[in-house]
Every structure is written in structure tokens, then in C-alpha cells.
Protein backbone atom coordinates (compact mmCIF):
# COMPACT_ATOMS: atom_id res chain seq x y z
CA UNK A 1 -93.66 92.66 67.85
CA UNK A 2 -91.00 90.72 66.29
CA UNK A 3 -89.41 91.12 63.36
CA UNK A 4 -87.06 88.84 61.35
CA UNK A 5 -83.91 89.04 63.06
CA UNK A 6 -85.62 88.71 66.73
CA UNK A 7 -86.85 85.36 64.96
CA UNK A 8 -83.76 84.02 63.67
CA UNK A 9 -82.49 84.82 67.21
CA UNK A 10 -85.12 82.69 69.15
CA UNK A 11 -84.90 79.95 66.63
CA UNK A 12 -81.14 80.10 67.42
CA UNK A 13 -82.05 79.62 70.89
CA UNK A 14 -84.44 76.94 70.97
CA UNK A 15 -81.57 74.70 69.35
CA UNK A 16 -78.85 75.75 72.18
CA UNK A 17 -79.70 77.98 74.71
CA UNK A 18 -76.36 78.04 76.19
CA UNK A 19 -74.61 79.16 73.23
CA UNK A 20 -71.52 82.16 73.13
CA UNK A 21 -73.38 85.73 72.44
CA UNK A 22 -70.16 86.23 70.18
CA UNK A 23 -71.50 82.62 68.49
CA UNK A 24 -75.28 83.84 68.20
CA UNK A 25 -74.53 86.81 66.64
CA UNK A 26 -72.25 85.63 63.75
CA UNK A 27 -75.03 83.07 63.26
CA UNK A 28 -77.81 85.32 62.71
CA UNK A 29 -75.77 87.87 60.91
CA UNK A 30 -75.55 90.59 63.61
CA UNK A 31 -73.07 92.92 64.84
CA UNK A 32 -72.23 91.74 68.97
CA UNK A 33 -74.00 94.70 70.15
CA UNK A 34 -77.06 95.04 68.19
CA UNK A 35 -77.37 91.13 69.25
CA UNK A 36 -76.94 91.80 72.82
CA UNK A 37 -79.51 94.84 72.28
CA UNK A 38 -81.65 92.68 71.12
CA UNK A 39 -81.30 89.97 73.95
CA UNK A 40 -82.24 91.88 76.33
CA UNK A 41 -85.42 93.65 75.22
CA UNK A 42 -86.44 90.54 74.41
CA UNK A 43 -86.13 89.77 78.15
CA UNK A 44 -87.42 93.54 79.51
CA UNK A 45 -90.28 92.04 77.43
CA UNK A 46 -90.67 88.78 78.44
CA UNK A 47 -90.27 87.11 75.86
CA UNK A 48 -86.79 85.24 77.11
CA UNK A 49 -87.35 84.01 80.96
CA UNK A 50 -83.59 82.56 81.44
CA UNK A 51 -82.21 79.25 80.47
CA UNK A 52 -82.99 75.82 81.40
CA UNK A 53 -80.60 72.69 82.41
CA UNK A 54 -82.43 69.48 81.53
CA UNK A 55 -82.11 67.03 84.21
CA UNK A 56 -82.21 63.53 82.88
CA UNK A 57 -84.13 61.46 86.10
CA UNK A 58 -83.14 58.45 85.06
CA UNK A 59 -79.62 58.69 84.89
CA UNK A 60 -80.20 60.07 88.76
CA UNK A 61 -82.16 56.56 89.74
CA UNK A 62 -85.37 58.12 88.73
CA UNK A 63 -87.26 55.11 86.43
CA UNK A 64 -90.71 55.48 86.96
CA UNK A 65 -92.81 58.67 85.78
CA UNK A 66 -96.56 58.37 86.82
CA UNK A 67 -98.99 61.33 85.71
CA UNK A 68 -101.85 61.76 88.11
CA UNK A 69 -104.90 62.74 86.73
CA UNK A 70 -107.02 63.99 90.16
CA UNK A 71 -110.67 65.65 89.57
CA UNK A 72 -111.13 68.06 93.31
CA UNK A 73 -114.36 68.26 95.87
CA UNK A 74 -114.90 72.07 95.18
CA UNK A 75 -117.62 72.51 98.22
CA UNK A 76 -114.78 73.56 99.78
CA UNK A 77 -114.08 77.43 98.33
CA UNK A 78 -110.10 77.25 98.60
CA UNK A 79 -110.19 73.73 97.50
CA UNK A 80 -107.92 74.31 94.73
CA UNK A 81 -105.38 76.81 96.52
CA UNK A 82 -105.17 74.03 99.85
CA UNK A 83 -104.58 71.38 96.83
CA UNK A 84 -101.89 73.01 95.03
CA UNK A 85 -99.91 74.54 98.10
CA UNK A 86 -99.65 70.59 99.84
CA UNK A 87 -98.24 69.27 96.54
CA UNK A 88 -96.13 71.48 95.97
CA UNK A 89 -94.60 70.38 99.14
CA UNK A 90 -94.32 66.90 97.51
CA UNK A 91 -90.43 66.78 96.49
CA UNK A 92 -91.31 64.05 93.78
CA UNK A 93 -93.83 65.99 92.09
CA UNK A 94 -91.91 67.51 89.38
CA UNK A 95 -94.97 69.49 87.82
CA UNK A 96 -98.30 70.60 88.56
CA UNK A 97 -100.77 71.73 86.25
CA UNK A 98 -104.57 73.01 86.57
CA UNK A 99 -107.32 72.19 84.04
CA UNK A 100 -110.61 73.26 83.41
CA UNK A 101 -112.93 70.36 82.60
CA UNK A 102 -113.56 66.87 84.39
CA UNK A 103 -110.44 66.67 85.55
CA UNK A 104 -108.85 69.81 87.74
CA UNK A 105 -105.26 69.00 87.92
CA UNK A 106 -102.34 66.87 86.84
CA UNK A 107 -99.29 66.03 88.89
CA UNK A 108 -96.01 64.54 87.31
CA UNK A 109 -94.72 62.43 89.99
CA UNK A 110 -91.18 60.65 89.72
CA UNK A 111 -89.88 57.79 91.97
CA UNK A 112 -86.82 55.82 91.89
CA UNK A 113 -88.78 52.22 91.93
CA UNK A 114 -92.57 51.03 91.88
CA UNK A 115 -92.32 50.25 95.34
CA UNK A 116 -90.98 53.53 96.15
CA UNK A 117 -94.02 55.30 94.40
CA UNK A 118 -96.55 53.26 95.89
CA UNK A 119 -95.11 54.68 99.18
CA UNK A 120 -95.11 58.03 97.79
CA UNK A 121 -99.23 57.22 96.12
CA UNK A 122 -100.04 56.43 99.87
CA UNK A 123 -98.28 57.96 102.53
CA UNK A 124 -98.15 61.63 100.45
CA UNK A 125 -100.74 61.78 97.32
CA UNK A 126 -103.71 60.43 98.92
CA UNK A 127 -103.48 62.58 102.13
CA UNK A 128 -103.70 65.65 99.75
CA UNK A 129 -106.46 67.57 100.62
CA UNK A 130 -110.39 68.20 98.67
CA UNK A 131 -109.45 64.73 96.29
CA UNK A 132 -112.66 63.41 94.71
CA UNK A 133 -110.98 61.28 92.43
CA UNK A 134 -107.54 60.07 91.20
CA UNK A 135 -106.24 58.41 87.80
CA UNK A 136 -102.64 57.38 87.48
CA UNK A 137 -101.07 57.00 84.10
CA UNK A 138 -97.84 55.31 84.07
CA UNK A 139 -95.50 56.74 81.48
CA UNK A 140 -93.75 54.28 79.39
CA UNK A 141 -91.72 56.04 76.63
CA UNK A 142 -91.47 59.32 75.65
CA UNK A 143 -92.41 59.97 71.89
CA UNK A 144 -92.22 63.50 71.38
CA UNK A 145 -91.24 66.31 73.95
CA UNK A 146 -90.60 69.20 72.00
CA UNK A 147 -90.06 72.31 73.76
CA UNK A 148 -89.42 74.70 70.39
CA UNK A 149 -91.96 76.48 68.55
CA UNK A 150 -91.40 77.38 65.07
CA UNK A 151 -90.83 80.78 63.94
């Protein structure tokens, strides 16, 4: 498990990911070594995948976020697997993610205009196969995307 230095390390982290190990260290009090030791069994166990670049879409031409809210036919037994593997083929679907309840999955889908996502709606969304039933969502500001947990 962790103890209180492995915290202090991942709440180091969370706020900059792509800091110095040299920096890390003096910050939580650590001799270099013992704070590299400690980065990476914290990786041999999983807890620390990598690091993460956050792309800002907009500043790329990217103004229009639309979450997709689609409920799937399951007569079909692979209806979810034939789902997921043609959107992931969708380059403007950003994130995919499966639910259990009345609705099966959400796709994030970005586009550069409206027009250019009603393109993407019809000629690449609704030929996805096993769809029963689609709501879009149309993002309009972000309030709170906080990606740190607190420990």
C-alpha cells in the first residue's frame, strides 16, 4: 500500500507531471535515489501509467465538443465489440466509454465547425453498427475537469 511519502509524491505529480526528478525529490523531502526507487515501483505496480500532454482542441480549430449518448440493439451477441471496434476507427471520436444501464455507451466527438459535425453525425456515427438509439449533448463550457484525486 502506500505510505506517506508515496503520497506526497503522487500529490506532487498530479500538480506537474513533467517536473525534474532532482525537483520532486527536494520537494517531498527525499534523497534522489530513494525518490527514483520509489518512482518506479510505483510504476512495476501500476500505480503511475506515464505522463500525459493535454491537447487544447480549440486552439487546433477544434470548437465544437458533442457527447453522444447511444443505447445498442443487443440481439446481436457481439453487438457491443462490432460497436466499439467501428468507432474507434472514427478519428474525431476522442473517447469512448461503456455503461451499464439505459444507455450502453458514450462517444466524445470533436469537429472543427457545426457543419463539419453534422457531416461527421451522418456520413460516420449513424452508419455505426447495432444503434437503437442516439442522444447528442452539445458541450458548452467546461466547469470542472479535474483529473487529481486527493491524497
Amino acid at each position: 500500500m502506500l505510505d506517506d511519502r508515496d503520497r506526497r509524491i503522487l500529490r506532487r505529480l498530479q500538480a506537474d507531471p513533467a517536473q525534474p526528478i532532482a525537483e520532486l525529490a527536494e520537494a517531498v523531502r527525499l534523497p534522489l535515489a530513494t525518490c527514483y526507487a520509489r518512482l518506479e515501483r510505483l510504476q512495476a505496480q501500476g500505480v503511475l501509467k506515464g505522463q500525459r500532454m493535454e491537447i487544447d482542441w480549440p486552439a487546433l480549430g477544434y470548437s465544437v465538443l458533442v457527447s453522444l449518448r447511444i443505447t445498442l440493439d443487443k440481439t446481436a451477441p457481439r453487438s457491443f465489440d462490432e460497436f466499439i471496434a467501428a468507432a474507434r476507427e472514427i478519428p474525431e471520436v476522442t473517447e469512448i466509454q461503456t455503461f451499464l444501464g439505459r444507455v450502453d455507451t458514450r462517444l466524445a466527438v470533436i469537429a472543427r465547425t457545426m457543419g463539419h459535425y453534422q457531416e461527421i453525425y451522418r456520413e460516420r456515427i449513424l452508419t455505426l453498427p447495432h444503434i437503437a438509439d442516439i442522444e447528442a449533448l452539445m458541450h458548452v463550457a467546461p466547469i470542472k475537469n479535474e483529473q487529481t484525486l486527493p491524497l
